[in-house]
N, C-alpha and C. Protein backbone atom coordinates (compact mmCIF):
# COMPACT_ATOMS: atom_id res chain seq x y z
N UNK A 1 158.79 -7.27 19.88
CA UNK A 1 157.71 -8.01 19.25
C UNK A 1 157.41 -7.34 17.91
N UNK A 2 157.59 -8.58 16.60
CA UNK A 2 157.30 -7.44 15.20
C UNK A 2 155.61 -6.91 15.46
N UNK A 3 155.33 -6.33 14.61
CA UNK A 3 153.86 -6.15 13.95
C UNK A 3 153.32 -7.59 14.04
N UNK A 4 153.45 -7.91 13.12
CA UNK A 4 152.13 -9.25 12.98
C UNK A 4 152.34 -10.11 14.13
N UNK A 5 153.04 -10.40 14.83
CA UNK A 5 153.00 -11.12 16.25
C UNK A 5 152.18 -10.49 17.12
N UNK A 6 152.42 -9.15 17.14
CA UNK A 6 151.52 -8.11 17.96
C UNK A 6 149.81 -8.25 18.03
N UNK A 7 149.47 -8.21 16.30
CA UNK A 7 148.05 -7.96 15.73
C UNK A 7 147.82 -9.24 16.39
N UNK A 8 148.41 -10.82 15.90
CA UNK A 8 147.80 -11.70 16.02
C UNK A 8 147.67 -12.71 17.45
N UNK A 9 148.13 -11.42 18.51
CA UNK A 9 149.02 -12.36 19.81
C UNK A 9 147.64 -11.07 20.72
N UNK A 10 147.20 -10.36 20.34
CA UNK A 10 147.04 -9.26 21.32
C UNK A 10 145.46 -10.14 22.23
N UNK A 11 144.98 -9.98 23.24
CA UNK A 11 143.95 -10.38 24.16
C UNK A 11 143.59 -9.49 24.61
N UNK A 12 142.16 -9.11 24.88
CA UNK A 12 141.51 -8.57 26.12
C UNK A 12 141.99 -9.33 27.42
N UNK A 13 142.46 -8.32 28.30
CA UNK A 13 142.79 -8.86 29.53
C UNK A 13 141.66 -8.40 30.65
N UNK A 14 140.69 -8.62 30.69
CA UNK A 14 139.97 -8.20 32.46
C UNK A 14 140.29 -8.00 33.63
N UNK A 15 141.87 -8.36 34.18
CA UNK A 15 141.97 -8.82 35.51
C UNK A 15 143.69 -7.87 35.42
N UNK A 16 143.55 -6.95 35.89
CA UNK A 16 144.46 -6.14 35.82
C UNK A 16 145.12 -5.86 36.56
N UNK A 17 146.68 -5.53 36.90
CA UNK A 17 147.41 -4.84 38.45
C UNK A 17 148.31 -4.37 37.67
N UNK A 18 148.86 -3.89 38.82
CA UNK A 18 150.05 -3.09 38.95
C UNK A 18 151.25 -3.92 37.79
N UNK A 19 152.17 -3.13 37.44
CA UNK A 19 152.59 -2.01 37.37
C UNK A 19 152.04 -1.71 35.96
N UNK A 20 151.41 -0.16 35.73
CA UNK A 20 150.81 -0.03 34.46
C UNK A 20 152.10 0.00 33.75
N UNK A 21 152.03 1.81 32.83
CA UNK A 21 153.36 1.89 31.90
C UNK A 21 154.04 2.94 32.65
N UNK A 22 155.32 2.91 32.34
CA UNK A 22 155.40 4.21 32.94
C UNK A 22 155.35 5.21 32.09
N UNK A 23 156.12 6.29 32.79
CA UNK A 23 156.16 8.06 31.71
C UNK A 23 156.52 7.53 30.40
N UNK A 24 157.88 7.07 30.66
CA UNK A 24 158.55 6.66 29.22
C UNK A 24 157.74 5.93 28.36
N UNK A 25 157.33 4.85 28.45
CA UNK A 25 156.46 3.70 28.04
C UNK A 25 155.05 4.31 27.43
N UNK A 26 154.06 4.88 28.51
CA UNK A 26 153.09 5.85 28.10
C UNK A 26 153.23 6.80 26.77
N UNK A 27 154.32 7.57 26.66
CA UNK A 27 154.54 8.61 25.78
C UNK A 27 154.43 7.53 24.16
N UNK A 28 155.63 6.29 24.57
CA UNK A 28 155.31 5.61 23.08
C UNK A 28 153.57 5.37 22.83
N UNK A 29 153.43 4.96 23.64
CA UNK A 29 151.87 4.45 23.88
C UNK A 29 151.08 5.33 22.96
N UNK A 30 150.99 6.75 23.91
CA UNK A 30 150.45 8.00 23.31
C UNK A 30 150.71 8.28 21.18
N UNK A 31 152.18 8.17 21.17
CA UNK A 31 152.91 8.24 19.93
C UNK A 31 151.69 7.36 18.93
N UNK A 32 151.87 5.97 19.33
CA UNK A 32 150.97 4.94 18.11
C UNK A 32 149.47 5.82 18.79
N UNK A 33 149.07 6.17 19.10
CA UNK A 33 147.83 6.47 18.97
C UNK A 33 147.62 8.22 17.70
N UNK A 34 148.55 8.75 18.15
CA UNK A 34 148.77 10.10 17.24
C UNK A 34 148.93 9.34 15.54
N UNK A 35 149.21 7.87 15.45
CA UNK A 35 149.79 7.45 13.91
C UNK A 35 148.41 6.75 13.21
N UNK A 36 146.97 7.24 14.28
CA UNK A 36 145.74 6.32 13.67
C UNK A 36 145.31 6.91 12.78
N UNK A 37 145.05 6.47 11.54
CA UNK A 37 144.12 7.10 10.30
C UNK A 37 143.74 8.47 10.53
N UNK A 38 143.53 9.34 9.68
CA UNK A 38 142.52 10.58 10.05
C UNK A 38 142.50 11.55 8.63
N UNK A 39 141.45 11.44 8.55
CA UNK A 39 140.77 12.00 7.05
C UNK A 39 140.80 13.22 7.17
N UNK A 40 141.75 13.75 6.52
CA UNK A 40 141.82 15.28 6.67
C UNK A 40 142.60 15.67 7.54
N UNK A 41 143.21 15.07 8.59
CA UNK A 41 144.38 15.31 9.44
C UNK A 41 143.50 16.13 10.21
N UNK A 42 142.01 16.02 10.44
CA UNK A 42 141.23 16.51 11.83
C UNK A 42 142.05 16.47 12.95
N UNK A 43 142.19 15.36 13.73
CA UNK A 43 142.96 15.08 14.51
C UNK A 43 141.94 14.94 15.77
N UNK A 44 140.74 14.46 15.57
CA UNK A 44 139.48 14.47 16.53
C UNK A 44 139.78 13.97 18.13
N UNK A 45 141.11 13.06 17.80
CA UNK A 45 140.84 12.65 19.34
C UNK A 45 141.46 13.44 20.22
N UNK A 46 140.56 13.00 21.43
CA UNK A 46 141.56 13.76 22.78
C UNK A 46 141.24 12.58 23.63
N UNK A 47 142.21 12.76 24.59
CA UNK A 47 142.57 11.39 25.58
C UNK A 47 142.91 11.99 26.95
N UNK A 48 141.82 11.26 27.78
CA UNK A 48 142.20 11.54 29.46
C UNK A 48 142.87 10.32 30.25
N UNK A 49 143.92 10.88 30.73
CA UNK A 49 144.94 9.33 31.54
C UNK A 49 144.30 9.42 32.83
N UNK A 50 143.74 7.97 33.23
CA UNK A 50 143.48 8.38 34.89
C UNK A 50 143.97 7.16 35.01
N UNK A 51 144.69 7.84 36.62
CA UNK A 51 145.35 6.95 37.51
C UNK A 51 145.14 7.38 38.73
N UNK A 52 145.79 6.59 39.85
CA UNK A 52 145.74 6.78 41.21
C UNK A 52 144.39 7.17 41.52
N UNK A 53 144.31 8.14 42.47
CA UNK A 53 143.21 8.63 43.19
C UNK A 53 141.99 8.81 42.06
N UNK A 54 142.71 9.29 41.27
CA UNK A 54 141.90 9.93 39.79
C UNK A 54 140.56 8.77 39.23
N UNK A 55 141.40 7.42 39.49
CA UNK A 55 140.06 6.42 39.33
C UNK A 55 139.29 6.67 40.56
N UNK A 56 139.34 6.98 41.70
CA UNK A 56 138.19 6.91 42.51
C UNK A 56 137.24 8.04 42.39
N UNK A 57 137.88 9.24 41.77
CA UNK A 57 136.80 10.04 41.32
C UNK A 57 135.83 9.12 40.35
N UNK A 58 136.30 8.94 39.16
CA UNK A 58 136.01 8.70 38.14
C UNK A 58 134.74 7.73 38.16
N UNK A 59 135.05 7.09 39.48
CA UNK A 59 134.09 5.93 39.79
C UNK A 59 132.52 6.64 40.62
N UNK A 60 133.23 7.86 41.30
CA UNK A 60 132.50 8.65 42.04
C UNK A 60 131.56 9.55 40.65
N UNK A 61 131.99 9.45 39.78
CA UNK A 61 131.17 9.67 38.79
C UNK A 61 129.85 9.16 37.97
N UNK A 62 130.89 7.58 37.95
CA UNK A 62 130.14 7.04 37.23
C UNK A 62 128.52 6.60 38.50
N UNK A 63 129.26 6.80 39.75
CA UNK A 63 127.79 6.60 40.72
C UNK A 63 126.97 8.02 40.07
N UNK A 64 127.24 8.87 40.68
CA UNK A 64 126.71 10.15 40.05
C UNK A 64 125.92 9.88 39.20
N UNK A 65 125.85 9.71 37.86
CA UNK A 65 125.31 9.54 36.76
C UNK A 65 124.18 8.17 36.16
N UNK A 66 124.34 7.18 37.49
CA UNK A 66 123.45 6.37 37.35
C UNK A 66 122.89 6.52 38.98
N UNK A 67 121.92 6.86 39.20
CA UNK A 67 121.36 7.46 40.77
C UNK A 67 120.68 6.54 41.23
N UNK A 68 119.90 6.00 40.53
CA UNK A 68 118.57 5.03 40.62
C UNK A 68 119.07 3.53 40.65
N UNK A 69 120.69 3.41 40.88
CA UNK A 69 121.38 1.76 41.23
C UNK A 69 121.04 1.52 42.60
N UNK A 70 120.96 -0.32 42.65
CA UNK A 70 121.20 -0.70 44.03
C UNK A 70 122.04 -0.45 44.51
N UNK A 71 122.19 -0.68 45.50
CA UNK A 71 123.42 -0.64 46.33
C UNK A 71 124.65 -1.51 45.94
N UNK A 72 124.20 -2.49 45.37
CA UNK A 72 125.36 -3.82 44.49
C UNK A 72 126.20 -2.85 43.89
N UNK A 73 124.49 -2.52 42.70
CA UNK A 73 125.55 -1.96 41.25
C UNK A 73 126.01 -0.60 41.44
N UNK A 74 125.56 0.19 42.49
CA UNK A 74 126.51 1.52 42.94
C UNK A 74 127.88 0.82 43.28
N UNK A 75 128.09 -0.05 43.87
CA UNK A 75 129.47 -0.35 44.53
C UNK A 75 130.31 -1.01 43.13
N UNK A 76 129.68 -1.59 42.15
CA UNK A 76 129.94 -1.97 41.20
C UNK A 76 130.72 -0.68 40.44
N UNK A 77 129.79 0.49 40.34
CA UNK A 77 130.46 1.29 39.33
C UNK A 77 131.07 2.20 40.45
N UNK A 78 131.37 2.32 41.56
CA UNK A 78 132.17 3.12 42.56
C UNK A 78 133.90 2.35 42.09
N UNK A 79 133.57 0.71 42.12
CA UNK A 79 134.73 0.63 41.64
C UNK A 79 135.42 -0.27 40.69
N UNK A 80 134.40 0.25 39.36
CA UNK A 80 134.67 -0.36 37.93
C UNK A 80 136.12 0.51 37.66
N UNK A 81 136.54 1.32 37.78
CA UNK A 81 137.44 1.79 37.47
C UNK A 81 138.83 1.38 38.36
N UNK A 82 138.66 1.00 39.39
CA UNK A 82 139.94 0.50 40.20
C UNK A 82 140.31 -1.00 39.51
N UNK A 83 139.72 -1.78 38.46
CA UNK A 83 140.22 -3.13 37.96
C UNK A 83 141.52 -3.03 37.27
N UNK A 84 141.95 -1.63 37.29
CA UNK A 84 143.34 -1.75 36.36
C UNK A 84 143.94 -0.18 36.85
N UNK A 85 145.49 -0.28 36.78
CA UNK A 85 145.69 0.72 37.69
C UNK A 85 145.54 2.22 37.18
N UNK A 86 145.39 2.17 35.78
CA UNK A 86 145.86 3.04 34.52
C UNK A 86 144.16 3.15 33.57
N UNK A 87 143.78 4.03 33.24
CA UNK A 87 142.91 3.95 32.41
C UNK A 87 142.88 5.26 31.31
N UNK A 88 142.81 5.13 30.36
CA UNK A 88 142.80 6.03 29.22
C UNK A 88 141.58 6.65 28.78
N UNK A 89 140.74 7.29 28.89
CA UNK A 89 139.45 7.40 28.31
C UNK A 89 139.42 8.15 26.72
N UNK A 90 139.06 7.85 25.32
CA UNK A 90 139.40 7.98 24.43
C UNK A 90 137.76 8.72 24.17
N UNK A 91 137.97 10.21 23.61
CA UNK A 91 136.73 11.04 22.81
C UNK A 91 137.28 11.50 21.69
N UNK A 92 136.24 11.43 21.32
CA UNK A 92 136.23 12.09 19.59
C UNK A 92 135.44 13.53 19.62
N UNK A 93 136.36 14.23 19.25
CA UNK A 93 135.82 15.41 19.56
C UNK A 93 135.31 16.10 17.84
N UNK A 94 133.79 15.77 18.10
CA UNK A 94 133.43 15.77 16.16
C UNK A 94 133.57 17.52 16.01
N UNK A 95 133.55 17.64 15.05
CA UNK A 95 133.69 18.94 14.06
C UNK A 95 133.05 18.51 13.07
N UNK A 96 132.43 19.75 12.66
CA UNK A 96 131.52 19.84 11.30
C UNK A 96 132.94 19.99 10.02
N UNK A 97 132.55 19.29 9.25
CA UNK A 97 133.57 19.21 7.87
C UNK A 97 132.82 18.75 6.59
N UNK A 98 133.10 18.98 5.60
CA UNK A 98 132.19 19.02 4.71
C UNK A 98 132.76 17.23 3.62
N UNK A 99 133.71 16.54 4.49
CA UNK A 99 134.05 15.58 3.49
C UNK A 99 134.62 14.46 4.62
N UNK A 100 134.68 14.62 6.04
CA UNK A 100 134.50 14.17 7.01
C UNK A 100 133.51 13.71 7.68
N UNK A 101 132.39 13.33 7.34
CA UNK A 101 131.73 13.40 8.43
C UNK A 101 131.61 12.06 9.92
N UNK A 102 131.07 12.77 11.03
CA UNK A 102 131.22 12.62 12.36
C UNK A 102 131.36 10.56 12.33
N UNK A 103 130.67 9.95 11.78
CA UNK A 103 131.66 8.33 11.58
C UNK A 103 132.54 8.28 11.56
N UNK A 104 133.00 9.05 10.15
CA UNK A 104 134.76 9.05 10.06
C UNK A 104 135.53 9.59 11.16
N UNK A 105 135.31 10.68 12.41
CA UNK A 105 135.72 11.01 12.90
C UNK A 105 135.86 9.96 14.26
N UNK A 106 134.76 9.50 14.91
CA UNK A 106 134.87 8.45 15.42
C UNK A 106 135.51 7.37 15.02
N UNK A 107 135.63 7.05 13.66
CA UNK A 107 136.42 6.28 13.55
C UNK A 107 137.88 6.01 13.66
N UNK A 108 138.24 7.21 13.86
CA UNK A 108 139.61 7.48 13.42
C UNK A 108 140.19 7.25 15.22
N UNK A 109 139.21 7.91 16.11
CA UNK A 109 139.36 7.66 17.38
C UNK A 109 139.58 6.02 17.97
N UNK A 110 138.17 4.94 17.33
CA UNK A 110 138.99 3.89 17.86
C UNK A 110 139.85 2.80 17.03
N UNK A 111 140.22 3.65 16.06
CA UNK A 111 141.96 3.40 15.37
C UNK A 111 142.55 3.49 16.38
N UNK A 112 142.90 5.03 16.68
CA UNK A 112 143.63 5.52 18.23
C UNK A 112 143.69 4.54 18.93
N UNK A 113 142.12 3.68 19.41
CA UNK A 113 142.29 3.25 20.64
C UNK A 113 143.06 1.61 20.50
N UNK A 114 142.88 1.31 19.00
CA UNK A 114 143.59 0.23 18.60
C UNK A 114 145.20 0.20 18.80
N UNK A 115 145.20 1.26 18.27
CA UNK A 115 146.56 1.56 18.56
C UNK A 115 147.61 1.41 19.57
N UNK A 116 146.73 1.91 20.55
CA UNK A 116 148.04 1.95 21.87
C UNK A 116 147.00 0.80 22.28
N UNK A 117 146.33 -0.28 22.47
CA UNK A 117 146.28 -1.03 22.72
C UNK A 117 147.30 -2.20 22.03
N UNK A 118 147.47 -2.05 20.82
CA UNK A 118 148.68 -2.68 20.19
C UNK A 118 150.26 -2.47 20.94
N UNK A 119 150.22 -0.77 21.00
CA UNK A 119 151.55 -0.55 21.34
C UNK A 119 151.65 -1.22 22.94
N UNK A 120 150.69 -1.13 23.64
CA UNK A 120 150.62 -1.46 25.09
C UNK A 120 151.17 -2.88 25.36
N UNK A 121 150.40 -3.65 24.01
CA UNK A 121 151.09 -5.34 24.35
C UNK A 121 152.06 -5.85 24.11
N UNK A 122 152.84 -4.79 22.79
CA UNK A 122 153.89 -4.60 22.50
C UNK A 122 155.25 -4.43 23.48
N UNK A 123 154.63 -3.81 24.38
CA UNK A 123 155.56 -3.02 25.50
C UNK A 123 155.74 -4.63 26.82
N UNK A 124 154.86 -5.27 26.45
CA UNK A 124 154.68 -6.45 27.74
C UNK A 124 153.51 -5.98 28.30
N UNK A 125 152.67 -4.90 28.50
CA UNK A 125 151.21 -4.58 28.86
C UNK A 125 150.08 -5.71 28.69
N UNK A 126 149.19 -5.17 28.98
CA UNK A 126 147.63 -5.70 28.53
C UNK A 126 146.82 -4.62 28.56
N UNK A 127 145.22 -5.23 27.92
CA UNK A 127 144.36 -3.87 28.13
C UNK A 127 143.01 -4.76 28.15
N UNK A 128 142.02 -3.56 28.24
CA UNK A 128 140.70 -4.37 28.04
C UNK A 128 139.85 -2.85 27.46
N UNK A 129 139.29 -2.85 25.99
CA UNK A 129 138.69 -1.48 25.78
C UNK A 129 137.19 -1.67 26.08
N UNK A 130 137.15 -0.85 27.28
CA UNK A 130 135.18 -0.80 28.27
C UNK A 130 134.77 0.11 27.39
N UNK A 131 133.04 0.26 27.64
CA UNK A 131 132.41 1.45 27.81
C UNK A 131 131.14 1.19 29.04
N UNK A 132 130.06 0.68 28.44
CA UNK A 132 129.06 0.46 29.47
C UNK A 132 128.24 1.76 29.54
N UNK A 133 126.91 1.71 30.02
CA UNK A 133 125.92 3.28 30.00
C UNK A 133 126.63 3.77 30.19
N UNK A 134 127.43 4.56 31.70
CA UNK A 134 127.70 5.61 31.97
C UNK A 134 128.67 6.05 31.00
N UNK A 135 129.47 5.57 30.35
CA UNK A 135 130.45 5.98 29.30
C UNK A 135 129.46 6.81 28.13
N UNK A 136 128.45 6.96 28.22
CA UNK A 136 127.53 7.44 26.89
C UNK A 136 126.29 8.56 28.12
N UNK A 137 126.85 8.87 29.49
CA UNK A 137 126.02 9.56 30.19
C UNK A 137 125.87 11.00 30.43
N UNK A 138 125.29 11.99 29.85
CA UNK A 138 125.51 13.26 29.83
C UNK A 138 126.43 14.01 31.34
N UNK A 139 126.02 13.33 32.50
CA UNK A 139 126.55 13.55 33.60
C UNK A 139 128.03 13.37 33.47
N UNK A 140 128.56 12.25 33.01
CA UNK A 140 130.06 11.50 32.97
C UNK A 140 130.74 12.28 32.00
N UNK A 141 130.10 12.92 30.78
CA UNK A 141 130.94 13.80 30.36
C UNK A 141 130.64 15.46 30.69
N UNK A 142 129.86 15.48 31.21
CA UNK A 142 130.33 16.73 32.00
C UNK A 142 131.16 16.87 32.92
N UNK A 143 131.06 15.65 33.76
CA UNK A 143 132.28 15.84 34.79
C UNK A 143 133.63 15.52 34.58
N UNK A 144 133.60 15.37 33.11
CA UNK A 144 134.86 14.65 32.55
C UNK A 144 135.46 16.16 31.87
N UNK A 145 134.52 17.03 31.57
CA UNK A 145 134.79 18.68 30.94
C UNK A 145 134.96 18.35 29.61
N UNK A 146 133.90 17.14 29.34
CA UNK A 146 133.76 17.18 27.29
C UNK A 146 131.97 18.44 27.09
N UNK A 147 132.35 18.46 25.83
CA UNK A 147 130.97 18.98 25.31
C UNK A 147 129.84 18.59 24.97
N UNK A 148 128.81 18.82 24.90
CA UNK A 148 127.58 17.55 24.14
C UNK A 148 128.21 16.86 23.04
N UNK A 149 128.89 17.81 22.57
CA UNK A 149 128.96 16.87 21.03
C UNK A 149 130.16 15.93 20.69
N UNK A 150 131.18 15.98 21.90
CA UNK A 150 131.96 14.86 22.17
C UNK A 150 131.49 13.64 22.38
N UNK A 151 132.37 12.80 21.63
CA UNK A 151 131.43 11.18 21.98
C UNK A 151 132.94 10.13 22.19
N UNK A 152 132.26 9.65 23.84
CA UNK A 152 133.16 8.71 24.61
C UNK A 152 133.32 7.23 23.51
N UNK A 153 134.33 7.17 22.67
CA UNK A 153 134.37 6.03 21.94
C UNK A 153 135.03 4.44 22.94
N UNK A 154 135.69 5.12 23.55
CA UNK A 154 136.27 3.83 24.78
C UNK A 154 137.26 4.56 25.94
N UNK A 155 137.18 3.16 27.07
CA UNK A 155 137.54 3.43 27.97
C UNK A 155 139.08 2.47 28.24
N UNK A 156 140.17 2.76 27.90
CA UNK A 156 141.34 1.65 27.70
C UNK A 156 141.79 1.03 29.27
N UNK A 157 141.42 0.01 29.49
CA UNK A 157 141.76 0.05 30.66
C UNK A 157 143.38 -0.58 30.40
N UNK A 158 144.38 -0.35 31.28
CA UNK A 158 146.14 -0.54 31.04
C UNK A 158 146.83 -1.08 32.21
N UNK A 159 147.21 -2.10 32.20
CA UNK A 159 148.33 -2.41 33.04
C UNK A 159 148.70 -4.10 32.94
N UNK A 160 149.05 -4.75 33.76
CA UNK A 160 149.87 -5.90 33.77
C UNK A 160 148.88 -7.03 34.06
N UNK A 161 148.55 -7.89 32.68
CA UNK A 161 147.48 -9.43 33.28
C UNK A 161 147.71 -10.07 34.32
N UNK A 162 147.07 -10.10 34.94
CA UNK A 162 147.16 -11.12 36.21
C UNK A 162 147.19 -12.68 35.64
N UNK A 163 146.37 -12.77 34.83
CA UNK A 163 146.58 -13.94 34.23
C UNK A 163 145.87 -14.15 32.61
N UNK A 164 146.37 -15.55 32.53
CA UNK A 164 146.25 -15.04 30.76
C UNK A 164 145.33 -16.19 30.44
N UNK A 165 143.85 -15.84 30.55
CA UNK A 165 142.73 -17.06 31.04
C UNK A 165 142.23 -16.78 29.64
N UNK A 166 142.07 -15.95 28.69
CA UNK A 166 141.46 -15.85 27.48
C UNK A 166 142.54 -16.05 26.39
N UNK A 167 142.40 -17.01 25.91
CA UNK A 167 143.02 -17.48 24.72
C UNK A 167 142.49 -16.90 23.18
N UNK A 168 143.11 -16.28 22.76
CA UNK A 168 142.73 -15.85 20.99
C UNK A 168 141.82 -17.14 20.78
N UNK A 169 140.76 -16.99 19.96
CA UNK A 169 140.38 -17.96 19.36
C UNK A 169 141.03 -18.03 17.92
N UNK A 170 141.00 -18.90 17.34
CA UNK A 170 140.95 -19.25 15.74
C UNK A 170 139.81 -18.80 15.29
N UNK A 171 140.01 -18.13 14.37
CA UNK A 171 139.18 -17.71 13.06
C UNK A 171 139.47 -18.08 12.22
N UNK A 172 138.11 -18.35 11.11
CA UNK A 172 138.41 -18.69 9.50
C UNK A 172 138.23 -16.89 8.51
N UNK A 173 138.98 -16.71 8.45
CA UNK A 173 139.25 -15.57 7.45
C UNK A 173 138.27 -15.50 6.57
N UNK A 174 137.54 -16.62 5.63
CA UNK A 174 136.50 -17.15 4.71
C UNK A 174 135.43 -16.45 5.33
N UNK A 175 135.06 -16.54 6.58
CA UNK A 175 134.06 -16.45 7.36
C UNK A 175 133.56 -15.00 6.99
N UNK A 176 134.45 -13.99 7.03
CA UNK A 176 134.53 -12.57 7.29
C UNK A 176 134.66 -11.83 5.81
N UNK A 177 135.55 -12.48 5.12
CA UNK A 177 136.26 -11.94 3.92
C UNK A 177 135.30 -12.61 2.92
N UNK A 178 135.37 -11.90 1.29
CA UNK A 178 134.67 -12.47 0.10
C UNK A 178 135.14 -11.73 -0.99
N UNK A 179 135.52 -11.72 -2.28
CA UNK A 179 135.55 -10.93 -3.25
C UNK A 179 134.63 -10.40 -3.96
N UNK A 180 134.62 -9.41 -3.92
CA UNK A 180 133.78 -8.86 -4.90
C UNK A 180 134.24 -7.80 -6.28
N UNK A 181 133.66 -8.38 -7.41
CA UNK A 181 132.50 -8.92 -7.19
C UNK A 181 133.14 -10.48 -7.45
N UNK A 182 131.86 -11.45 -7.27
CA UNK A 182 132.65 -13.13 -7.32
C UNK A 182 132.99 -12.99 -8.41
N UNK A 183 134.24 -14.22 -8.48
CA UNK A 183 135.21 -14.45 -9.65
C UNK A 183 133.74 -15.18 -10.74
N UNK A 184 132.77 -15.63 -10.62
CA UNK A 184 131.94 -16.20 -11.10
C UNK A 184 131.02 -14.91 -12.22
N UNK A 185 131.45 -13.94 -11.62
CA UNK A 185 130.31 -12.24 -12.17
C UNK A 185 131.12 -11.98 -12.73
N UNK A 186 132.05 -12.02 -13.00
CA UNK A 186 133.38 -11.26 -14.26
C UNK A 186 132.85 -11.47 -15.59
């Protein structure tokens, strides 16, 4: 699949299974995410792969960190993380810099996460990039072994659409885009 088929073909997928990527597949994955922007060659992001069992912690977390759920939405976030078999969790790990600052560094992270979401659909994949409270919960990144000053930019979820129910919409480019300044101010 070239580039621009990629950019203009890619979907959030919600409904996820088996089989994610594998080793091989993953590593490219990983690769386009190492090729996202970065001002100063910081290199802010760091990335946790969870799979298998690893999502049922993860979910065992996200209960953790919201205490005061019903019983629904405990079972909800016990197993928000089992919707896809593969999940990536993407932080920006800020540093003080004097021509960087902590936007740019986040930003550069969900480049990253653009990235191997590109490379992922590329590969025949899908994805869907979460966050939701607990992704922003002092508890969830402690148990995740980030620092305060790490910030959870997304959660990639990875593996194979079950089905392909969301269609790209059409956009008008006009809508978004404008010159400046107008050809009319010259």
């Amino acid at each position: 699949m070239d580039a621009i088929t990629a950019l203009h073909s890619r979907r959030a997928a919600p409904r996820l299974t088996e089989p994610a990527p594998s080793a091989r597949e993953l590593e490219q994955i990983y690769q386009a995410a190492l090729r996202a922007p970065d001002h100063a060659m910081l290199r802010p992001w760091r990335f946790l792969t969870i799979s298998g069992e690893g999502r049922i912690k993860l979910g065992e977390l996200f209960a953790e960190a919201m205490p005061s759920q019903t019983a629904e939405e405990r079972s909800k976030l016990l197993n928000a993380p089992l919707r896809a078999p593969m999940i990536i969790i993407a932080v920006a790990q800020i540093v003080e810099h004097p021509k960087v600052p902590p936007v740019e560094q986040i930003s550069s992270t969900a480049a990253a996460v653009q990235n191997m979401s590109l490379a992922a659909h590329a590969l025949g994949y899908a994805s869907i990039w979460r966050t939701g409270k607990a992704a922003f919960d002092p508890v969830v990144k402690k148990g995740l072994g980030l620092s305060e000053s790490d910030e959870i930019v997304g959660l990639l979820y990875l593996g194979t659409a079950t089905v392909n129910d969301r269609p790209v919409p059409e956009m008008d480019s006009a809508e978004y885009f404008e010159a400046w300044p107008a050809p009319e101010n010259l």
